[in-house]
Every structure is written in structure tokens, then in C-alpha cells.
PDB file of N, CA and C in Angstrom:
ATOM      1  N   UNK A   1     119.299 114.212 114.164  1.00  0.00           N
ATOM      2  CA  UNK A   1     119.629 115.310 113.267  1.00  0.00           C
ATOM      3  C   UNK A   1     118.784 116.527 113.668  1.00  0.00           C
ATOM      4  N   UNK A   2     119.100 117.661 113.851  1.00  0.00           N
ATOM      5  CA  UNK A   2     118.907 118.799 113.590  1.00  0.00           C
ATOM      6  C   UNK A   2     117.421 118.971 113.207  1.00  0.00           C
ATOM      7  N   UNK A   3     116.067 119.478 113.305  1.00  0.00           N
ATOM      8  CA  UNK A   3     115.075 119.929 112.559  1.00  0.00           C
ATOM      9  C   UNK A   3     115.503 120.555 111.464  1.00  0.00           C
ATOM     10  N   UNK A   4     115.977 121.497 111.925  1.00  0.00           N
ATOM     11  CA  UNK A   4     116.470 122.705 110.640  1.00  0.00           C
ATOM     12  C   UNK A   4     116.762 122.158 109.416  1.00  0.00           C
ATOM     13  N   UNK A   5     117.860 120.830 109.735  1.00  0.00           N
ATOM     14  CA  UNK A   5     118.841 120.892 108.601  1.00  0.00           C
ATOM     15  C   UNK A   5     118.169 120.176 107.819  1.00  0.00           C
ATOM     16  N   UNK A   6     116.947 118.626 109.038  1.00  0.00           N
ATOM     17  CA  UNK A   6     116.106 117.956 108.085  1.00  0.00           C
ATOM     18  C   UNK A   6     115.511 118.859 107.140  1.00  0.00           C
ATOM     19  N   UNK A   7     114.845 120.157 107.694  1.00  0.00           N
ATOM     20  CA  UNK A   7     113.925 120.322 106.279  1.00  0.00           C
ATOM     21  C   UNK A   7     114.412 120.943 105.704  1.00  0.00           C
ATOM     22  N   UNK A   8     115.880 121.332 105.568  1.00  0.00           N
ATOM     23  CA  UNK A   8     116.372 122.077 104.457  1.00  0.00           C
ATOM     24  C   UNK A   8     116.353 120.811 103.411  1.00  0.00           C
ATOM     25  N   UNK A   9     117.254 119.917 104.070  1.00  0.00           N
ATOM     26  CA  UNK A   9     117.348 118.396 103.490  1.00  0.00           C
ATOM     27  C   UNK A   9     116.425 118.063 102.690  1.00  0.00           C
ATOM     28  N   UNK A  10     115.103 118.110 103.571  1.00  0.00           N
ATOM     29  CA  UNK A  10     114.024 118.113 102.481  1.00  0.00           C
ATOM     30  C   UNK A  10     113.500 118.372 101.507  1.00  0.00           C
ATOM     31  N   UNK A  11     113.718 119.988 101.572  1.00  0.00           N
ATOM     32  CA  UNK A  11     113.156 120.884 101.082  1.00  0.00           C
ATOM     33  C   UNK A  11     113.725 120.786  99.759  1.00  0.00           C
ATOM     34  N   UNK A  12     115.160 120.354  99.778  1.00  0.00           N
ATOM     35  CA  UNK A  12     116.277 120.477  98.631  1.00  0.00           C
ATOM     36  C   UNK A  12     115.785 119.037  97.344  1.00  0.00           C
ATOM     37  N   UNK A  13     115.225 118.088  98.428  1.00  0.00           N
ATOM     38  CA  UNK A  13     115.134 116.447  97.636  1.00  0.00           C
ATOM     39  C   UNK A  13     113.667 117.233  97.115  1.00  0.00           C
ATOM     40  N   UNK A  14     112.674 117.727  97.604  1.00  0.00           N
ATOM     41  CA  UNK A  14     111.341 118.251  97.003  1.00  0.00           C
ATOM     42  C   UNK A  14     111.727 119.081  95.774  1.00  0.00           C
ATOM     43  N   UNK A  15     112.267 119.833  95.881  1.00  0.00           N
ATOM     44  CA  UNK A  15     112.624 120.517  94.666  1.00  0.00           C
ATOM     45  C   UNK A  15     113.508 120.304  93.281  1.00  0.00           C
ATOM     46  N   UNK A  16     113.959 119.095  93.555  1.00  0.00           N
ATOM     47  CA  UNK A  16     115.217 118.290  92.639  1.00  0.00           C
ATOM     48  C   UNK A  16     114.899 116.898  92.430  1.00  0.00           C
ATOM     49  N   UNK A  17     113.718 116.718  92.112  1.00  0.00           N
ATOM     50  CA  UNK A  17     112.965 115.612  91.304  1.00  0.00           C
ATOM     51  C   UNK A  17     113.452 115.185  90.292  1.00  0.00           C
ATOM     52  N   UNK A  18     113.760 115.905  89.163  1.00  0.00           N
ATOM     53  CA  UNK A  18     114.450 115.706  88.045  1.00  0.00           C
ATOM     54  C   UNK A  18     112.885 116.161  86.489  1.00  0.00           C
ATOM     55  N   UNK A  19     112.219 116.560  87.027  1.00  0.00           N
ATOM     56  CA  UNK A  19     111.388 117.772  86.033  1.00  0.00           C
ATOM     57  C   UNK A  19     110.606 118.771  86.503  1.00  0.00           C
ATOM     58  N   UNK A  20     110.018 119.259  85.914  1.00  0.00           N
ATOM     59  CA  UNK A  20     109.380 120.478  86.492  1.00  0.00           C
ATOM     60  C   UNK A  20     108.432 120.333  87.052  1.00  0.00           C
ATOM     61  N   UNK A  21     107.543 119.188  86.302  1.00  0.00           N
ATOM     62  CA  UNK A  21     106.223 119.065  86.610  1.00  0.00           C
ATOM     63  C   UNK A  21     106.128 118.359  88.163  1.00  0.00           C
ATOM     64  N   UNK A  22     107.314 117.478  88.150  1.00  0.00           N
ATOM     65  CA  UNK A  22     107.833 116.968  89.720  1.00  0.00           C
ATOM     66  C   UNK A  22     108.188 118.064  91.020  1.00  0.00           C
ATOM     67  N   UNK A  23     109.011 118.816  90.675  1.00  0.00           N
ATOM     68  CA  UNK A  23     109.619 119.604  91.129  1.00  0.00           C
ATOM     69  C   UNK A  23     107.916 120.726  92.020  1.00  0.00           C
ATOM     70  N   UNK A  24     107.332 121.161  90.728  1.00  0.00           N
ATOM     71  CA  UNK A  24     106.246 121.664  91.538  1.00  0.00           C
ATOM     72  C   UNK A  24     105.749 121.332  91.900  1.00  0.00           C
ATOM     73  N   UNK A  25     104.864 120.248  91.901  1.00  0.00           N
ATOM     74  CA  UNK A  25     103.586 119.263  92.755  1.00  0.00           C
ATOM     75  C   UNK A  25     104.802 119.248  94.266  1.00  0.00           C
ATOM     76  N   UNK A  26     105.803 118.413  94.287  1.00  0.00           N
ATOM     77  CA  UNK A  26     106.192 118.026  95.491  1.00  0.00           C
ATOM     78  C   UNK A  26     106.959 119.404  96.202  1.00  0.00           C
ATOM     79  N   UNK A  27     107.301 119.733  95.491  1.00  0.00           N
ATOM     80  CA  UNK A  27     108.370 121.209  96.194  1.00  0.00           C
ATOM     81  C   UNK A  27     107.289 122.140  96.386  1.00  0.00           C
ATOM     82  N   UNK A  28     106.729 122.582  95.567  1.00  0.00           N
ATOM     83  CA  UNK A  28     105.503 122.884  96.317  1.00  0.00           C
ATOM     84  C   UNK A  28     104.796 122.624  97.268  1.00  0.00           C
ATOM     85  N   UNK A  29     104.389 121.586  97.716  1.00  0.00           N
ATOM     86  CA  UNK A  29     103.724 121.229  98.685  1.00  0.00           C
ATOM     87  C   UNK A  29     104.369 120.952  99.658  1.00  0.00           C
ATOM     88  N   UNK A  30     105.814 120.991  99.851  1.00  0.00           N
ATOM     89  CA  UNK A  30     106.804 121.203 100.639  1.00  0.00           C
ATOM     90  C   UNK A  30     106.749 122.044 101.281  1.00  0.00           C
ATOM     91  N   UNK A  31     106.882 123.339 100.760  1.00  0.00           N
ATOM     92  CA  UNK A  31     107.128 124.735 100.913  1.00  0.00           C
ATOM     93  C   UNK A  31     105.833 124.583 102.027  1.00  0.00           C
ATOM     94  N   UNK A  32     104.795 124.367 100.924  1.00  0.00           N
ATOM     95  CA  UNK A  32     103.549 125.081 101.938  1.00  0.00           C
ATOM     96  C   UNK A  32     102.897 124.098 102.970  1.00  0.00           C
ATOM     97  N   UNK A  33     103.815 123.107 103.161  1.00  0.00           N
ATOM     98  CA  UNK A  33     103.088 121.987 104.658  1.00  0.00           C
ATOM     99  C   UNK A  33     104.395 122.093 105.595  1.00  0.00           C
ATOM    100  N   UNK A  34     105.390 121.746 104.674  1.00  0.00           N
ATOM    101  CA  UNK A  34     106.918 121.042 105.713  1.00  0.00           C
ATOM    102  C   UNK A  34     106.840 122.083 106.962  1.00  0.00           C
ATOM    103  N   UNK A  35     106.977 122.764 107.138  1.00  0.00           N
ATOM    104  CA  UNK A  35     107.341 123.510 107.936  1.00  0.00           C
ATOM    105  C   UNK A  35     106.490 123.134 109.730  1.00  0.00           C
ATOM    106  N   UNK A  36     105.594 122.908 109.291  1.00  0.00           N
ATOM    107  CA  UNK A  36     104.351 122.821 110.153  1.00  0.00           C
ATOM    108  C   UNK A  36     104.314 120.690 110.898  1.00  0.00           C
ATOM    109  N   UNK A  37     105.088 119.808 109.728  1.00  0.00           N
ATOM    110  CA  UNK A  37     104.796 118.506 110.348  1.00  0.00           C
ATOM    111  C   UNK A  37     105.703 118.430 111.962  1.00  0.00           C
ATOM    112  N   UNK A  38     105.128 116.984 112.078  1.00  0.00           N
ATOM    113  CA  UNK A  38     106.038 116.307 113.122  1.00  0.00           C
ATOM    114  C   UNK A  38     106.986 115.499 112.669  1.00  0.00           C
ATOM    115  N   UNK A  39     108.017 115.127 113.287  1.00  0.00           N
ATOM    116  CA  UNK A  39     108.901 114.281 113.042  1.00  0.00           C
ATOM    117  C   UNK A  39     108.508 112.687 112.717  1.00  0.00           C
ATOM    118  N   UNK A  40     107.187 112.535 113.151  1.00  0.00           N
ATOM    119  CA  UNK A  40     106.579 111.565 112.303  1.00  0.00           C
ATOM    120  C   UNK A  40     106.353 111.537 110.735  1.00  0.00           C
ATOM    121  N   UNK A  41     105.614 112.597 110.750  1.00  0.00           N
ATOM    122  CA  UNK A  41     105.231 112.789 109.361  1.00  0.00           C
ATOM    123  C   UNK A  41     106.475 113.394 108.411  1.00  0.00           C
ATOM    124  N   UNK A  42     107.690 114.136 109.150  1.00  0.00           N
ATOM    125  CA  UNK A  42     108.801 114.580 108.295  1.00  0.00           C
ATOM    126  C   UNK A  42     109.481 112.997 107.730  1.00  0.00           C
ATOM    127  N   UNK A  43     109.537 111.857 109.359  1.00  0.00           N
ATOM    128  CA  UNK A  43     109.720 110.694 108.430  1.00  0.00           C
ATOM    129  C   UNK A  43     108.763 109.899 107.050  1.00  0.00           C
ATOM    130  N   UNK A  44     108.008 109.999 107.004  1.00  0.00           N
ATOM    131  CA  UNK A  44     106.831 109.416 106.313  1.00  0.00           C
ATOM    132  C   UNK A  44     107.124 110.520 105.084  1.00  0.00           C
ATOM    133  N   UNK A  45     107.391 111.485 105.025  1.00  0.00           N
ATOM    134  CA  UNK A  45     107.498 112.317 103.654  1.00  0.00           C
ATOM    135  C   UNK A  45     108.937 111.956 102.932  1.00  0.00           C
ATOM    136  N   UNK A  46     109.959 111.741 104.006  1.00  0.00           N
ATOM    137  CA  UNK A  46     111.335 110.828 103.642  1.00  0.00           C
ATOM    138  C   UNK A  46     110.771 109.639 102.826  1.00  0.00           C
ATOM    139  N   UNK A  47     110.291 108.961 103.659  1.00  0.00           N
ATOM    140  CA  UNK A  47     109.967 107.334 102.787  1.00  0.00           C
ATOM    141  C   UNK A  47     109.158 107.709 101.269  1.00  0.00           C
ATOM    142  N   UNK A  48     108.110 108.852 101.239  1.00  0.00           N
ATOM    143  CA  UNK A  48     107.660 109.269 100.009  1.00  0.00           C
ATOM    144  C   UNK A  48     108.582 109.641  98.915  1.00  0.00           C
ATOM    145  N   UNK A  49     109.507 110.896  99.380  1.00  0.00           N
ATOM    146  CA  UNK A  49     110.321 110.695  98.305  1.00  0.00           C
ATOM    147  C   UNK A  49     111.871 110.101  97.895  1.00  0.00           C
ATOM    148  N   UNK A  50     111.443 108.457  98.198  1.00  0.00           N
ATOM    149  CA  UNK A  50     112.172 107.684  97.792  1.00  0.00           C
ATOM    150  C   UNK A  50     110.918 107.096  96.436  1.00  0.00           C
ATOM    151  N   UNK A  51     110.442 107.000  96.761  1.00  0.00           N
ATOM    152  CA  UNK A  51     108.913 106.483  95.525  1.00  0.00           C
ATOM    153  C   UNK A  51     109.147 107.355  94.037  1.00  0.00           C
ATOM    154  N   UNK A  52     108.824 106.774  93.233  1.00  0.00           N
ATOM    155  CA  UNK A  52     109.056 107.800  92.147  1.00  0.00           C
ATOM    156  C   UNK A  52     108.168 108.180  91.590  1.00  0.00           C
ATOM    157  N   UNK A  53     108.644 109.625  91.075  1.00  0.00           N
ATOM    158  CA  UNK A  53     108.075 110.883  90.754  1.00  0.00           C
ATOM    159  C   UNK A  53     106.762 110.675  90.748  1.00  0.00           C
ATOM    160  N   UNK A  54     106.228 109.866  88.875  1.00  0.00           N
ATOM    161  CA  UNK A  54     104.842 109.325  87.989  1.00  0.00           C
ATOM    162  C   UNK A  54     103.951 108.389  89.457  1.00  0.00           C
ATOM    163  N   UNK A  55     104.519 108.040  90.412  1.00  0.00           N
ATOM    164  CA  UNK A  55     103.945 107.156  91.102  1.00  0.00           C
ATOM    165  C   UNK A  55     103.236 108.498  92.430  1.00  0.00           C
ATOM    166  N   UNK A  56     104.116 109.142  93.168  1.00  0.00           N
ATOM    167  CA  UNK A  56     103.887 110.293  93.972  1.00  0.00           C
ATOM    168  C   UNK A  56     102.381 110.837  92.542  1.00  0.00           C
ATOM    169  N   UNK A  57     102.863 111.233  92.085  1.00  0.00           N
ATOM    170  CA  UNK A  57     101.909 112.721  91.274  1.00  0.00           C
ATOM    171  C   UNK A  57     100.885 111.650  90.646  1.00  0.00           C
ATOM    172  N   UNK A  58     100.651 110.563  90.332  1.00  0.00           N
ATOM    173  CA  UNK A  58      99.630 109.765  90.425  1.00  0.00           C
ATOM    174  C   UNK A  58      98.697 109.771  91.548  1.00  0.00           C
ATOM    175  N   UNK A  59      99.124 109.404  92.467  1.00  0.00           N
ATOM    176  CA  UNK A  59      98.469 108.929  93.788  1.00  0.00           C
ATOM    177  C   UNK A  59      98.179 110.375  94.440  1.00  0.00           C
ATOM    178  N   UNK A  60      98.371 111.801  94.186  1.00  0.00           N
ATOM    179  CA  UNK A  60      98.142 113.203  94.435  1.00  0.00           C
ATOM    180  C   UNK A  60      96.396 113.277  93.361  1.00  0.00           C
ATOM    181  N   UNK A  61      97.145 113.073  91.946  1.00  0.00           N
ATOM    182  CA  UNK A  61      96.045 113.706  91.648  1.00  0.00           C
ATOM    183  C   UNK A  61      95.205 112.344  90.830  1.00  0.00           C
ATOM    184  N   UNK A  62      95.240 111.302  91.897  1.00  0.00           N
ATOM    185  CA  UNK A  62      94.025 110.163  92.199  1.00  0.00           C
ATOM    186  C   UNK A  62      93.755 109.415  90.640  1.00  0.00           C
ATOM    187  N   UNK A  63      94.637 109.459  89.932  1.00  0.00           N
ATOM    188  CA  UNK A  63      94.875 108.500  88.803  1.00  0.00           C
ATOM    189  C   UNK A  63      95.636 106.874  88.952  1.00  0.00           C
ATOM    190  N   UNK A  64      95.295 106.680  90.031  1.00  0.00           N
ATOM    191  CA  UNK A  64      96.382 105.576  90.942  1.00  0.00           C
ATOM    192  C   UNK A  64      96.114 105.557  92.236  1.00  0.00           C
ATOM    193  N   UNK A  65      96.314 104.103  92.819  1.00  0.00           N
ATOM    194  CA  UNK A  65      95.356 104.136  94.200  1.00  0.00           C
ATOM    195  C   UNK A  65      97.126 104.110  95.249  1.00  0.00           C
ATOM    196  N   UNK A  66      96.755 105.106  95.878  1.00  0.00           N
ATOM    197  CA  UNK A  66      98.076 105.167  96.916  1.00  0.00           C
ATOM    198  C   UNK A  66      98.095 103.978  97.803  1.00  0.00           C
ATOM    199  N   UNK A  67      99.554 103.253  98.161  1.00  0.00           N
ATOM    200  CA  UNK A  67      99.516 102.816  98.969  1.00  0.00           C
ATOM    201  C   UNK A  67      99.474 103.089 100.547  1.00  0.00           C
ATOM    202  N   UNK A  68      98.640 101.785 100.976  1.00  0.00           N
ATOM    203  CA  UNK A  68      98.283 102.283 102.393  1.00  0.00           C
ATOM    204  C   UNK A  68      99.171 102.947 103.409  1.00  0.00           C
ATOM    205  N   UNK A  69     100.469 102.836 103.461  1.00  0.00           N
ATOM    206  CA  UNK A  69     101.057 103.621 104.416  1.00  0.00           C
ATOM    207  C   UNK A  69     101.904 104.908 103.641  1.00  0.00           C
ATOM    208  N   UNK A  70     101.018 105.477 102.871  1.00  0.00           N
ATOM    209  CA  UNK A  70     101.209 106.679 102.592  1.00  0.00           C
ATOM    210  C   UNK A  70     100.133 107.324 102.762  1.00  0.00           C
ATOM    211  N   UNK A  71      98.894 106.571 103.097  1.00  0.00           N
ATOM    212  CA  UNK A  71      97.554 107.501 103.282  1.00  0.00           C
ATOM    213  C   UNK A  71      97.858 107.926 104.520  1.00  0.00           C
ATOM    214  N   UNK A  72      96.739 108.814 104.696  1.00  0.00           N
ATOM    215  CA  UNK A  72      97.161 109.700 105.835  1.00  0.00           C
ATOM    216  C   UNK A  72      97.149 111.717 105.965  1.00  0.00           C
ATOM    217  N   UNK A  73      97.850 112.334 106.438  1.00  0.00           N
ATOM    218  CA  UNK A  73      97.526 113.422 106.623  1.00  0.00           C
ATOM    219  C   UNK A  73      98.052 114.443 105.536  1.00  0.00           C
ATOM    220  N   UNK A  74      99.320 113.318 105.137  1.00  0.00           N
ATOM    221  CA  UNK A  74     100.346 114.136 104.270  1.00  0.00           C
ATOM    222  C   UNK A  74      99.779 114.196 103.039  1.00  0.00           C
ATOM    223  N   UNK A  75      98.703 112.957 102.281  1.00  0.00           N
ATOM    224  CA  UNK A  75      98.487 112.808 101.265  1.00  0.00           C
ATOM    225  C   UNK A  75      97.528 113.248 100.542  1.00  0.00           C
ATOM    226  N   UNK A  76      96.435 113.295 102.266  1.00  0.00           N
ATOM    227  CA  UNK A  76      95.158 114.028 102.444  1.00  0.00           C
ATOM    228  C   UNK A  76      95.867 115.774 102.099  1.00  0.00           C
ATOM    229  N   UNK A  77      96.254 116.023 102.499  1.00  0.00           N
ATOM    230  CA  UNK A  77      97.169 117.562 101.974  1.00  0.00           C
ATOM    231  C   UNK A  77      97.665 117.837 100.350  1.00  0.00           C
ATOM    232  N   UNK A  78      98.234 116.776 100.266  1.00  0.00           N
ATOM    233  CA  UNK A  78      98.950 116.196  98.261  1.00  0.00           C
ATOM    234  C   UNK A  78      98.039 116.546  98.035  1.00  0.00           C
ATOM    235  N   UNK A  79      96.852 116.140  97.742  1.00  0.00           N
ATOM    236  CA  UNK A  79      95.825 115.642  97.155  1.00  0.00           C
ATOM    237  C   UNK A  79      94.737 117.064  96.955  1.00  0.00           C
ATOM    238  N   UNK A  80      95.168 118.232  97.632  1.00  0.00           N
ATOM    239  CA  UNK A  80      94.400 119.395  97.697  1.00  0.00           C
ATOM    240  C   UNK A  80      94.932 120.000  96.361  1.00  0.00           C
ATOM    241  N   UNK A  81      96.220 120.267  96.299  1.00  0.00           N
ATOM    242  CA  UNK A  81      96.928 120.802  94.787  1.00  0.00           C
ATOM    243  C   UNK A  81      96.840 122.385  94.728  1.00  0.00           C
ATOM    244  N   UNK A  82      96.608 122.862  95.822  1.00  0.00           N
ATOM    245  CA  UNK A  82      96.634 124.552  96.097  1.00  0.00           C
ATOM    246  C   UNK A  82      97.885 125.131  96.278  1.00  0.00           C
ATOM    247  N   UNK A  83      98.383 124.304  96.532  1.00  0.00           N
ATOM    248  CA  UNK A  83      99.699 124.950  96.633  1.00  0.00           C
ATOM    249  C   UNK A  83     101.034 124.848  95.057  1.00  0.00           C
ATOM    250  N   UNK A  84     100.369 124.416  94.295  1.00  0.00           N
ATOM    251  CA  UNK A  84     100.690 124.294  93.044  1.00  0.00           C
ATOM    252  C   UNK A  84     100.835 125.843  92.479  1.00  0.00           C
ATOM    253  N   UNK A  85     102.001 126.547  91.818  1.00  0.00           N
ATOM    254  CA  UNK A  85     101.647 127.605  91.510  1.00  0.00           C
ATOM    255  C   UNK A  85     101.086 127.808  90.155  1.00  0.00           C
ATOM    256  N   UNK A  86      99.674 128.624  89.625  1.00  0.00           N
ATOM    257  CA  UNK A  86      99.302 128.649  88.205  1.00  0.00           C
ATOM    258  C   UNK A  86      99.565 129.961  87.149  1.00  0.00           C
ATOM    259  N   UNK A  87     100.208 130.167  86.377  1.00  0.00           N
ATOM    260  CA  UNK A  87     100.483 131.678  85.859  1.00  0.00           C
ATOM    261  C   UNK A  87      98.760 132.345  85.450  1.00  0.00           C
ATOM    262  N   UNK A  88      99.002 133.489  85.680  1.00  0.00           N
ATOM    263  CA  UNK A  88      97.333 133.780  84.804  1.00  0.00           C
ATOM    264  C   UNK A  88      97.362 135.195  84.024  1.00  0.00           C
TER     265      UNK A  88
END
């Protein structure tokens, strides 16, 4: 497949979680990593969001111990939360 179309592909499943609070943690952090992985790690973010939502945004903000083949570079990134947007 295509790069392109994967991370549109992506980009579309990151943002359509099914709440908001989903939608930003992962679509967010979409926006501000996807662009930049390898086709390794674009697979490995596939297999993530098949996992659901409470389980992803657990294992981000370390209320839940991630499983091992999600640790790694992508999660080490999750796990920063800067790319979260905050109103002020």
C-alpha cells in the first residue's frame, strides 16, 4: 500500500475512536509523530489501534502496565502527552 494513503488511513482510525478524550490522546499524537515513523513502527501503531481506547490511554498515562510488544519508541513518545492540545 501506498505510504500516503497508510497514514491518511491512519490518521482517520486516530481520530475516530469513538470519544473525545480518545480521539485526542491518540489523534493527537498521530498528527505530531505519524508522519516521521517507519513502516515498522506505522505497523506496530496498526496493531495499537486495534487495542481499546481505556487500555491505549491507560498504558500512555502509566495507570496500567503496557504490554511488552507495545513498548518501545512509539509508547516512549505516548507517554510524553505534549502533543495533547490544552485550552488556556
Amino acid at each position: 500500500m501506498d505510504r500516503d494513503i497508510r497514514l491518511k488511513r491512519l490518521r482517520f482510525r486516530a481520530w475516530h475512536r469513538g470519544t473525545k478524550e480518545a480521539d485526542l490522546l491518540i489523534g493527537g499524537f498521530f498528527d505530531a509523530a505519524g508522519d516521521g515513523w517507519t513502516d515498522a513502527e506505522m505497523t506496530l501503531f496498526e496493531e495499537l489501534l486495534e487495542e481499546q481506547d481505556v487500555d491505549i490511554m491507560a498504558w500512555a498515562i502509566g495507570t496500567d502496565v503496557c504490554p511488552a510488544r507495545y513498548e518501545g519508541s512509539i509508547m516512549e513518545a505516548l507517554r510524553v502527552l505534549n502533543y495533547v492540545p490544552i485550552a488556556r
